[in-house]
Protein backbone atom coordinates (compact mmCIF):
# COMPACT_ATOMS: atom_id res chain seq x y z
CA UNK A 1 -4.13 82.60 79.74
CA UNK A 2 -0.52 83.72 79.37
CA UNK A 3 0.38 86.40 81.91
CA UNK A 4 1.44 89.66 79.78
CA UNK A 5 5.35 91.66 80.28
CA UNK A 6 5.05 94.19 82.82
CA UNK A 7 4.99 97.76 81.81
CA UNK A 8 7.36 100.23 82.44
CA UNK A 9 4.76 101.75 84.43
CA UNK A 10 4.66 98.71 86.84
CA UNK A 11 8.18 97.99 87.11
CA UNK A 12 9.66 102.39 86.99
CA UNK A 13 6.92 104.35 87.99
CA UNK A 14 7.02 108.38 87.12
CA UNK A 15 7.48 108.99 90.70
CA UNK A 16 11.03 108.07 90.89
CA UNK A 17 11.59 109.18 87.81
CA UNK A 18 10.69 112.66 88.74
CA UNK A 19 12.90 112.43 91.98
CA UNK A 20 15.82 111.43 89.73
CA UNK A 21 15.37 114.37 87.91
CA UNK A 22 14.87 116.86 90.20
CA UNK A 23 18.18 115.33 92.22
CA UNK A 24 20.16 115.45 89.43
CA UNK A 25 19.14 119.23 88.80
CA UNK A 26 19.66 120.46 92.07
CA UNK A 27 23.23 119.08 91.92
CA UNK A 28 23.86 120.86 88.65
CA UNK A 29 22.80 123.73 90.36
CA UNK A 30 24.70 124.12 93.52
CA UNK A 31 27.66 122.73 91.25
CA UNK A 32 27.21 125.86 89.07
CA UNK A 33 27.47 128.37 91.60
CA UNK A 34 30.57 126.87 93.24
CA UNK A 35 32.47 126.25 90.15
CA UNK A 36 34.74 128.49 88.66
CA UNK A 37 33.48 129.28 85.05
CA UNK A 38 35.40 127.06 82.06
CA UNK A 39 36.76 128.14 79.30
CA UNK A 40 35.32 125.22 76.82
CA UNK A 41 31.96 124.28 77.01
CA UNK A 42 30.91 121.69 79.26
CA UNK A 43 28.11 118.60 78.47
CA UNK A 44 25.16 119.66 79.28
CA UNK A 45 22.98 116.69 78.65
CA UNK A 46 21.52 113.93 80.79
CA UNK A 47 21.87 110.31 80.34
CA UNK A 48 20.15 106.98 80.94
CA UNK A 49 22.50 104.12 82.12
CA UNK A 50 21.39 101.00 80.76
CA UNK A 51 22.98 97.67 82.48
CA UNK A 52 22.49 94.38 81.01
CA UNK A 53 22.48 90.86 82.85
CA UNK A 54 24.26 89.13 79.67
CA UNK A 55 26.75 90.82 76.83
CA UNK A 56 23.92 90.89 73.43
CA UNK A 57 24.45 87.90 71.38
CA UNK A 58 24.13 90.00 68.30
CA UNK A 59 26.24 93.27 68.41
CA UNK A 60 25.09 96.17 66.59
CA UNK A 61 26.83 99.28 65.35
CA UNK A 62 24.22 100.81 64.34
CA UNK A 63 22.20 103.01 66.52
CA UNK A 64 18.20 102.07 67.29
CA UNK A 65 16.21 104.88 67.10
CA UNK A 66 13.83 106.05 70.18
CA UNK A 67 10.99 108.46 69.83
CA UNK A 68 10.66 111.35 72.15
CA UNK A 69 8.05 113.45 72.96
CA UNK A 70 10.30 116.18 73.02
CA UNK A 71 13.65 116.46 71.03
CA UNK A 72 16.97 116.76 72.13
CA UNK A 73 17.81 119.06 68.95
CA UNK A 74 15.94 122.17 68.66
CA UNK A 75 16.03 125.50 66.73
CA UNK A 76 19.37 126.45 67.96
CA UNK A 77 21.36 123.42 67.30
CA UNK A 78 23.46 123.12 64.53
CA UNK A 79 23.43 120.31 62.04
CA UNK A 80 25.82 119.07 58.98
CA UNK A 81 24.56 116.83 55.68
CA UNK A 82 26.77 114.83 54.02
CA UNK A 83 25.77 114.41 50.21
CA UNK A 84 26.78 112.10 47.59
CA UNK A 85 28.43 114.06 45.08
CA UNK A 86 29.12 111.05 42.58
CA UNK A 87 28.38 111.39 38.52
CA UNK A 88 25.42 108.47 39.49
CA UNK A 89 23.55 110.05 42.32
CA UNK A 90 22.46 113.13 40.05
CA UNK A 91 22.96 115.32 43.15
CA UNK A 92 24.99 118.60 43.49
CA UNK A 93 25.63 120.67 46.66
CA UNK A 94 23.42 123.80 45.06
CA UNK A 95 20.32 121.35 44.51
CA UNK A 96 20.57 120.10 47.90
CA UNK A 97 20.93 123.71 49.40
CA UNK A 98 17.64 125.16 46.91
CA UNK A 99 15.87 121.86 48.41
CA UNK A 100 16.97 123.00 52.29
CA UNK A 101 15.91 126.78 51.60
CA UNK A 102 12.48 125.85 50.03
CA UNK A 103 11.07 123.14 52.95
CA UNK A 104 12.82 125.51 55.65
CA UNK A 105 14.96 122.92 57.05
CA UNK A 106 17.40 123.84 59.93
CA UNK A 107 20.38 122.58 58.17
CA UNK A 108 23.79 124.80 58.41
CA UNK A 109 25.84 122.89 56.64
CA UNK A 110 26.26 120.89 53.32
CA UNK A 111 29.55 119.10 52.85
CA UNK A 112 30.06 116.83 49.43
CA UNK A 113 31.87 113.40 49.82
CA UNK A 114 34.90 114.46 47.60
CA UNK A 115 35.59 117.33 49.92
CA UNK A 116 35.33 115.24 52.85
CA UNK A 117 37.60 112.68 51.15
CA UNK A 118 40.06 115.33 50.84
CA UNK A 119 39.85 118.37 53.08
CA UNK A 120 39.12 116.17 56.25
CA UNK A 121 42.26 113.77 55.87
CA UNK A 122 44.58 114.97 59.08
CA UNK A 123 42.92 114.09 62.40
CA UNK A 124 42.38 117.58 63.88
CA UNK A 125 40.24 118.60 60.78
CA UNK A 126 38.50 114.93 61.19
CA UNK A 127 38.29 116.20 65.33
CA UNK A 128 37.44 119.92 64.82
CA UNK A 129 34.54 118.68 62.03
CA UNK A 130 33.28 116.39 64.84
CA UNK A 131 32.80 119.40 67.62
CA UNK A 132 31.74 121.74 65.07
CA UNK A 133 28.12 120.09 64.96
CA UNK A 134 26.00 118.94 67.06
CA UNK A 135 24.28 116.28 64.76
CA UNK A 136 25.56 114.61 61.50
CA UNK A 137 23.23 113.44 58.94
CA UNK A 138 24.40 111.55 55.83
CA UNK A 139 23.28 110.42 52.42
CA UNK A 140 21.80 106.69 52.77
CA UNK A 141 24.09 105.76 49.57
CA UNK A 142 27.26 106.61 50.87
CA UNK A 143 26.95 105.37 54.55
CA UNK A 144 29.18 102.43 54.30
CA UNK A 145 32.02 104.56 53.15
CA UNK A 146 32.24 107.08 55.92
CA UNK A 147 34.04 104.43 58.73
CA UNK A 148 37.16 104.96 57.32
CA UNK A 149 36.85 108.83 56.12
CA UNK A 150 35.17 110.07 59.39
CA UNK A 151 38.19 108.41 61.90
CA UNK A 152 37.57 107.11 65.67
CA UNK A 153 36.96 109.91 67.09
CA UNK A 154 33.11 109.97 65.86
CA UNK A 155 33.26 106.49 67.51
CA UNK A 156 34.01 107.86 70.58
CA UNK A 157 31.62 110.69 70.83
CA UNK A 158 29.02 108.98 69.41
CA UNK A 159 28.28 111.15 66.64
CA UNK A 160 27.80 108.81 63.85
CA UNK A 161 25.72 110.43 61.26
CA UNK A 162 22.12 109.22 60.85
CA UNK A 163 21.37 107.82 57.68
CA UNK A 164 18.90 109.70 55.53
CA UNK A 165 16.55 108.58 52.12
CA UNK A 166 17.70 111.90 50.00
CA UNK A 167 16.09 110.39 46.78
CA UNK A 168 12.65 111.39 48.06
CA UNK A 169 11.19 114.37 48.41
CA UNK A 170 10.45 114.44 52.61
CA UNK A 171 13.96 115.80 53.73
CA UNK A 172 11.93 118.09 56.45
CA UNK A 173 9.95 114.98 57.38
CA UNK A 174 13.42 113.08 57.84
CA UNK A 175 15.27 115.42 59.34
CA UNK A 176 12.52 115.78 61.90
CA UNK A 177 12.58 112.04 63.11
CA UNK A 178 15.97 112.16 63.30
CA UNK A 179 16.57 115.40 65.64
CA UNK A 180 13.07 113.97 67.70
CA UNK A 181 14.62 110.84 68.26
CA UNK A 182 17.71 109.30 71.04
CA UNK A 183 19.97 107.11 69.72
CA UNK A 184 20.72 104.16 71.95
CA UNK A 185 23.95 101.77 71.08
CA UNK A 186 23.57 97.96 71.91
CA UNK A 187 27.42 97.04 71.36
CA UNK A 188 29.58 94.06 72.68
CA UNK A 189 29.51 95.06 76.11
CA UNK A 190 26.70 94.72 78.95
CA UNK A 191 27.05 98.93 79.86
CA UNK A 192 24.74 100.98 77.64
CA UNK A 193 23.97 104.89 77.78
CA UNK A 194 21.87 106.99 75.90
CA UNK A 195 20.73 110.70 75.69
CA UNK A 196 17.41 111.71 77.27
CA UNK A 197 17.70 115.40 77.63
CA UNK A 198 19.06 118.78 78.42
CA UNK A 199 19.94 120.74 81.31
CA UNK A 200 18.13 123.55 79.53
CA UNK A 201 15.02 121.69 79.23
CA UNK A 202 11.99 121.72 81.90
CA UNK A 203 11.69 118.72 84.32
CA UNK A 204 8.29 117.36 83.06
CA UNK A 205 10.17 117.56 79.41
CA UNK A 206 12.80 115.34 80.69
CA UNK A 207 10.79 113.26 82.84
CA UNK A 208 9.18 112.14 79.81
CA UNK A 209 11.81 111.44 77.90
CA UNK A 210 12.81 109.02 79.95
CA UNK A 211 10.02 107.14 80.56
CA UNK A 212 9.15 107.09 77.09
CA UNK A 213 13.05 105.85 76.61
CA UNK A 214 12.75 103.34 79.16
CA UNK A 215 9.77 101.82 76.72
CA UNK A 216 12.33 101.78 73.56
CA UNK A 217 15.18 99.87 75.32
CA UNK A 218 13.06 97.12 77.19
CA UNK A 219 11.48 96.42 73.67
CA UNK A 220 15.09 96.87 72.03
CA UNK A 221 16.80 94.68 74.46
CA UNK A 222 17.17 91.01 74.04
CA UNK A 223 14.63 89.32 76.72
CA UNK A 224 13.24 92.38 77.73
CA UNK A 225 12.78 93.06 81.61
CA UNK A 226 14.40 89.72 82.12
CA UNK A 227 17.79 90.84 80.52
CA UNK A 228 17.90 94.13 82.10
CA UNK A 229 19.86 94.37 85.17
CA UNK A 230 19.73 98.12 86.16
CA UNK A 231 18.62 101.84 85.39
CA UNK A 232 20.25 104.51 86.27
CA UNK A 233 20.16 108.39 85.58
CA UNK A 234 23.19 110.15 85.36
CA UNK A 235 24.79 113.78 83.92
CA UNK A 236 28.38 113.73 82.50
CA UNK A 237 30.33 114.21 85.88
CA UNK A 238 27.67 113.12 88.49
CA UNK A 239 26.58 110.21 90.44
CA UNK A 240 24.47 107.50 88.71
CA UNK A 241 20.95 107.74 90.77
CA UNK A 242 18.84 104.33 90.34
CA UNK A 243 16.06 103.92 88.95
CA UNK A 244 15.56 100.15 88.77
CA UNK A 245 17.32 97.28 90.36
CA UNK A 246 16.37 93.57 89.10
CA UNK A 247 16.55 91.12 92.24
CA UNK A 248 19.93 88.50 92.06
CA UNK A 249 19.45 85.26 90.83
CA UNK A 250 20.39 82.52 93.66
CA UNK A 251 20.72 79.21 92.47
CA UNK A 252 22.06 76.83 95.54
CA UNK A 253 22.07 74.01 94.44
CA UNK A 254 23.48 70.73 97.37
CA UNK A 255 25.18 67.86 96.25
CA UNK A 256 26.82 64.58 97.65
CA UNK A 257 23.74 64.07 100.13
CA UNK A 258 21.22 61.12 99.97
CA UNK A 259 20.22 59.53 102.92
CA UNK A 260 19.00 61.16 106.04
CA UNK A 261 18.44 59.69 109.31
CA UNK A 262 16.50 61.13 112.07
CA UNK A 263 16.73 60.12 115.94
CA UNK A 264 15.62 61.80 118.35
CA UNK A 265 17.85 64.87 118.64
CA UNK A 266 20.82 63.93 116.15
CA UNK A 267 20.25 64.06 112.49
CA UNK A 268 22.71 61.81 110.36
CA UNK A 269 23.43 62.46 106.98
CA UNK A 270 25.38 60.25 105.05
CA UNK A 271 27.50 61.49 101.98
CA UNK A 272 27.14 59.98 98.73
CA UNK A 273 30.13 57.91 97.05
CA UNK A 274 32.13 59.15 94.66
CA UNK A 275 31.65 59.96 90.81
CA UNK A 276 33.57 57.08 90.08
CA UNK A 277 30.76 54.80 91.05
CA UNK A 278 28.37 56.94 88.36
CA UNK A 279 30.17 55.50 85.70
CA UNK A 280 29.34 52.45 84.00
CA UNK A 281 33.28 51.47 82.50
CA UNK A 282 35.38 53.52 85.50
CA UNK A 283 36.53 51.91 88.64
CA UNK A 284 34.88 52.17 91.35
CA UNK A 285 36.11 53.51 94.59
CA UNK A 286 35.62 52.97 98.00
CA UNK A 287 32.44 55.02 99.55
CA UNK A 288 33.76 57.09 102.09
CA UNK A 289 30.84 57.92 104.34
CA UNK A 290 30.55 60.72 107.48
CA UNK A 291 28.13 61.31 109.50
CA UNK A 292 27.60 64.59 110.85
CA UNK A 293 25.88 65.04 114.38
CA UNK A 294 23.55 67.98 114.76
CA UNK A 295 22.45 68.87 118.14
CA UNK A 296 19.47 71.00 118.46
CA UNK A 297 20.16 74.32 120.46
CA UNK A 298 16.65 73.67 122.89
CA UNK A 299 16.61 75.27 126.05
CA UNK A 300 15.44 72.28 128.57
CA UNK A 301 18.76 70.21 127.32
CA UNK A 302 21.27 70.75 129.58
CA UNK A 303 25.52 69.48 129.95
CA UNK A 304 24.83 66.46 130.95
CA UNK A 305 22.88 65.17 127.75
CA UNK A 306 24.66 67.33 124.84
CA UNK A 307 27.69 65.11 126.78
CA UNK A 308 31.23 66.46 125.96
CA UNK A 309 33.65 67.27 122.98
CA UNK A 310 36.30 65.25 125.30
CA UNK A 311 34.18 62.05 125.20
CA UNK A 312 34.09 62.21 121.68
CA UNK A 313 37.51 62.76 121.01
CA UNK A 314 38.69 60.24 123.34
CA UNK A 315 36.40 57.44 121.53
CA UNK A 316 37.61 57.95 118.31
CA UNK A 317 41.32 57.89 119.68
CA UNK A 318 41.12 54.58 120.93
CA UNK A 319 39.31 53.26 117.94
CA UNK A 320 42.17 54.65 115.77
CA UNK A 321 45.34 52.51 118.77
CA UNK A 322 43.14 49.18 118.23
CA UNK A 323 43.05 49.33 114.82
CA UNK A 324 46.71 51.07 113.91
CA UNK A 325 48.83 49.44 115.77
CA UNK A 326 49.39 45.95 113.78
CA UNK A 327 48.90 47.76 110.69
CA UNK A 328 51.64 50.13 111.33
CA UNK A 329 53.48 46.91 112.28
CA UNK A 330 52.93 45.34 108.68
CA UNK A 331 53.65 48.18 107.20
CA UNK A 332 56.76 48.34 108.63
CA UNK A 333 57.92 44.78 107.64
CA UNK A 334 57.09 45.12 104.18
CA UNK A 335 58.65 48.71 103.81
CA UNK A 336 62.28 47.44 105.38
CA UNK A 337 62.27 44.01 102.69
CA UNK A 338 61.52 47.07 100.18
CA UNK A 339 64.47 48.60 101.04
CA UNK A 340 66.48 45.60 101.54
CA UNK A 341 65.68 44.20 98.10
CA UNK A 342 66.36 47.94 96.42
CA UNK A 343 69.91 47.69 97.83
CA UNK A 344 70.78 44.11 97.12
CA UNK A 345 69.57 44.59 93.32
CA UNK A 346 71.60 47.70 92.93
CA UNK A 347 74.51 45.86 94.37
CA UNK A 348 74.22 43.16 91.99
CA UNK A 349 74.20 45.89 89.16
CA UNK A 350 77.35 47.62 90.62
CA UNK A 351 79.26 44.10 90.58
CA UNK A 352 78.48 42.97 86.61
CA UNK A 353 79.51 46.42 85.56
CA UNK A 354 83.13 46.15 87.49
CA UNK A 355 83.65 42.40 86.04
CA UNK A 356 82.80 43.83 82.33
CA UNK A 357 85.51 46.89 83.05
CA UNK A 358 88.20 44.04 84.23
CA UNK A 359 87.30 41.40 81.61
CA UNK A 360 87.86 44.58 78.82
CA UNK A 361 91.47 46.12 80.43
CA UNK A 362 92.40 42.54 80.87
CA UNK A 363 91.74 42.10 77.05
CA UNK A 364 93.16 45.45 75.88
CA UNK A 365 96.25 44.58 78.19
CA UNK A 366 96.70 40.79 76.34
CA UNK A 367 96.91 42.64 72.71
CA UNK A 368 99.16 45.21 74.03
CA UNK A 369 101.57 42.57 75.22
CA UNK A 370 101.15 40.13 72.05
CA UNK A 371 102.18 43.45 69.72
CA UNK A 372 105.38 44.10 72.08
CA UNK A 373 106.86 40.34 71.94
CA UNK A 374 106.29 40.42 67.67
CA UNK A 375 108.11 42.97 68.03
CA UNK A 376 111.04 42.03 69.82
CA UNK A 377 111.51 39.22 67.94
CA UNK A 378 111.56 40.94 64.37
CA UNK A 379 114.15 42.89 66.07
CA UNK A 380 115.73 39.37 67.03
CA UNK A 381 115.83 38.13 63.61
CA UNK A 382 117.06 41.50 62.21
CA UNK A 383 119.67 41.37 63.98
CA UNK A 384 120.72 37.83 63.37
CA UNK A 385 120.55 38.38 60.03
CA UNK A 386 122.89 41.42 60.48
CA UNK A 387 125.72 39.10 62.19
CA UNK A 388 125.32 36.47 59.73
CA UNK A 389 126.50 38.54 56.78
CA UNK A 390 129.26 40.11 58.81
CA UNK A 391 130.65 36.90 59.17
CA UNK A 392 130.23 35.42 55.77
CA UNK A 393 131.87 38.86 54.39
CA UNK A 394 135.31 38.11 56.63
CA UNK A 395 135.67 34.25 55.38
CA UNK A 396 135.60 35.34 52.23
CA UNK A 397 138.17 38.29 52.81
């Protein structure tokens, strides 16, 4: 037999609940009489924080709806309907406010999508619409218009209008669900908060609010009680009081450790080799084991057998002289031929690359020399010639 959820009975009790309540009251109280009166109206209602261990896999913009005994909305709140004033919907604002009149619904306000497309277009009318109401509800035909005619700020305050069926005839019955109901946002974050109730309202009202809210959101919430993290109750500008606190998941995990060894009152424990070794086609490397001594803190062993950290110390030193001392030597040896063969090969280098310079001036220098003596001797022979005609001209004069 599979072991059923726990209630929200088992896991909140009312108990708490009520002492949450009755904190958060008080407060608001001796707040109230200390305060200096505000000229705009403060928030007055009370909210449940909802924290999640994971961000939802599946964001939603749309709000889920949670039944409450007793509604947030009552006689004196004041709500707006947004009708679809289209040729095809067969709907005018007068036949909307003759249905409103006849089932007595507490409506104050009827506003037609062409005025809102065109009235409403600067953001303080989109802002001063939004704080004018206390509850929006909209035409089911038109809903995935009103993003980008209603602006951020309805985003922001959470006053996204609820949906309604206004082809049948049960607008009371609708309208009812909606006001009766708290709306609770499962976005892309792992914070959620929802409203529960009034400061106006009695305790035992509120009280059950929000144990009949806690119900909703463990059902609405992905896993459950296993994906909720915390609950907290809260008003506007108060501290968050818990309500529930899941326990932190510790996972310790050890690795690297195999082999244990126990003697007497030392415990070795041997690391494992590296990953290297894991893998089939990788090198392996060399298993660098330590051992670890643990020494019991019993009260019969005295100096004498825990021995001293000197000891130790002094061990491993002269392990460390036996066996570095020839290596060190080697070492050496092989690092100074290094060195010596580094600086011979460079030398080498440095001597072709001067006999290539010589070998090229010596080359340049030869055709230099070759194009001076052709000269000189054209100059010879033009000369020559010169002399030769001179002469021939005076024997025949």
């Amino acid at each position: 037999m599979e072991s059923s959820p726990p209630s929200a009975a088992a896991k909140v009790s009312r108990a708490t609940v009520e002492k949450g309540v009755d904190a958060l009251l008080k407060w608001k109280e001796t707040k109230s009489k200390i305060q200096k009166p505000q000229l705009l109206p403060q928030d007055d209602f009370i909210y449940l924080n909802l924290t999640l261990k994971k961000i939802p896999p599946k964001p939603r913009t749309n709000a889920f709806r949670i039944p409450f005994p007793h509604p947030l909305h009552d006689v004196s709140s004041e709500l707006c309907l947004i009708i679809d004033d289209r040729p095809n919907s067969n709907l005018t604002s007068d036949a909307a406010k003759k249905i409103i009149k006849s089932q007595n619904i507490p409506i104050t306000k009827v506003i037609k999508l062409s005025k809102l497309k065109t009235n409403y277009k600067p953001f303080e009318a989109k802002r001063k619409l939004c704080d004018s109401y206390d509850l929006f509800l909209v035409d089911r035909r038109i809903v995935h218009l009103l993003p980008k005619l209603l602006g951020k700020h309805f985003f922001k305050k959470k006053k996204l209008p609820l949906p309604l069926d206004l082809t049948h005839k049960n607008w009371k019955e609708q309208v009812e669900r909606a006001c009766g109901s708290g709306l609770f946002y499962l976005r892309t974050g792992t914070c959620c908060m929802m409203r529960i109730g009034k400061g106006s309202m009695e305790p035992t009202q509120i009280v059950d609010n929000v144990v009949e809210a806690i119900k909703g959101v463990v059902q609405v919430v992905p896993k459950k009680w296993g994906g909720v993290r915390s609950l907290h109750l809260r008003l506007s500008d108060s501290l968050a009081l818990p309500l529930y606190q899941a326990l932190p998941e510790m996972k310790l995990k050890i690795q690297g450790f195999k082999e244990k060894e126990v003697s007497g009152d030392l415990v070795e424990v041997k690391e494992s080799g590296t990953k290297a070794e894991e893998g089939s086609g990788k090198k392996k490397g060399k298993n660098k084991g330590r051992i670890h001594e643990v020494r019991y803190m019993d009260f019969d062993t005295g100096v004498d057998e825990m021995g001293s950290d000197d000891d130790v110390e002094n061990v491993g030193k002269n392990e460390e002289e036996e066996i570095s001392v020839e290596d060190i030597e080697e070492s050496e040896d092989y690092e100074v031929e290094k060195v010596k063969r580094g600086k011979a090969e460079k030398g080498e280098k440095k001597v072709k690359k001067l006999k290539k310079t010589e070998q090229e001036k010596q080359s340049k220098l030869s055709v230099k020399d070759g194009k001076k003596k052709s000269t000189e001797l054209e100059k010879k022979l033009k000369d020559g010639s010169v002399k030769a005609k001179s002469k021939r001209s005076k024997i025949r004069a």
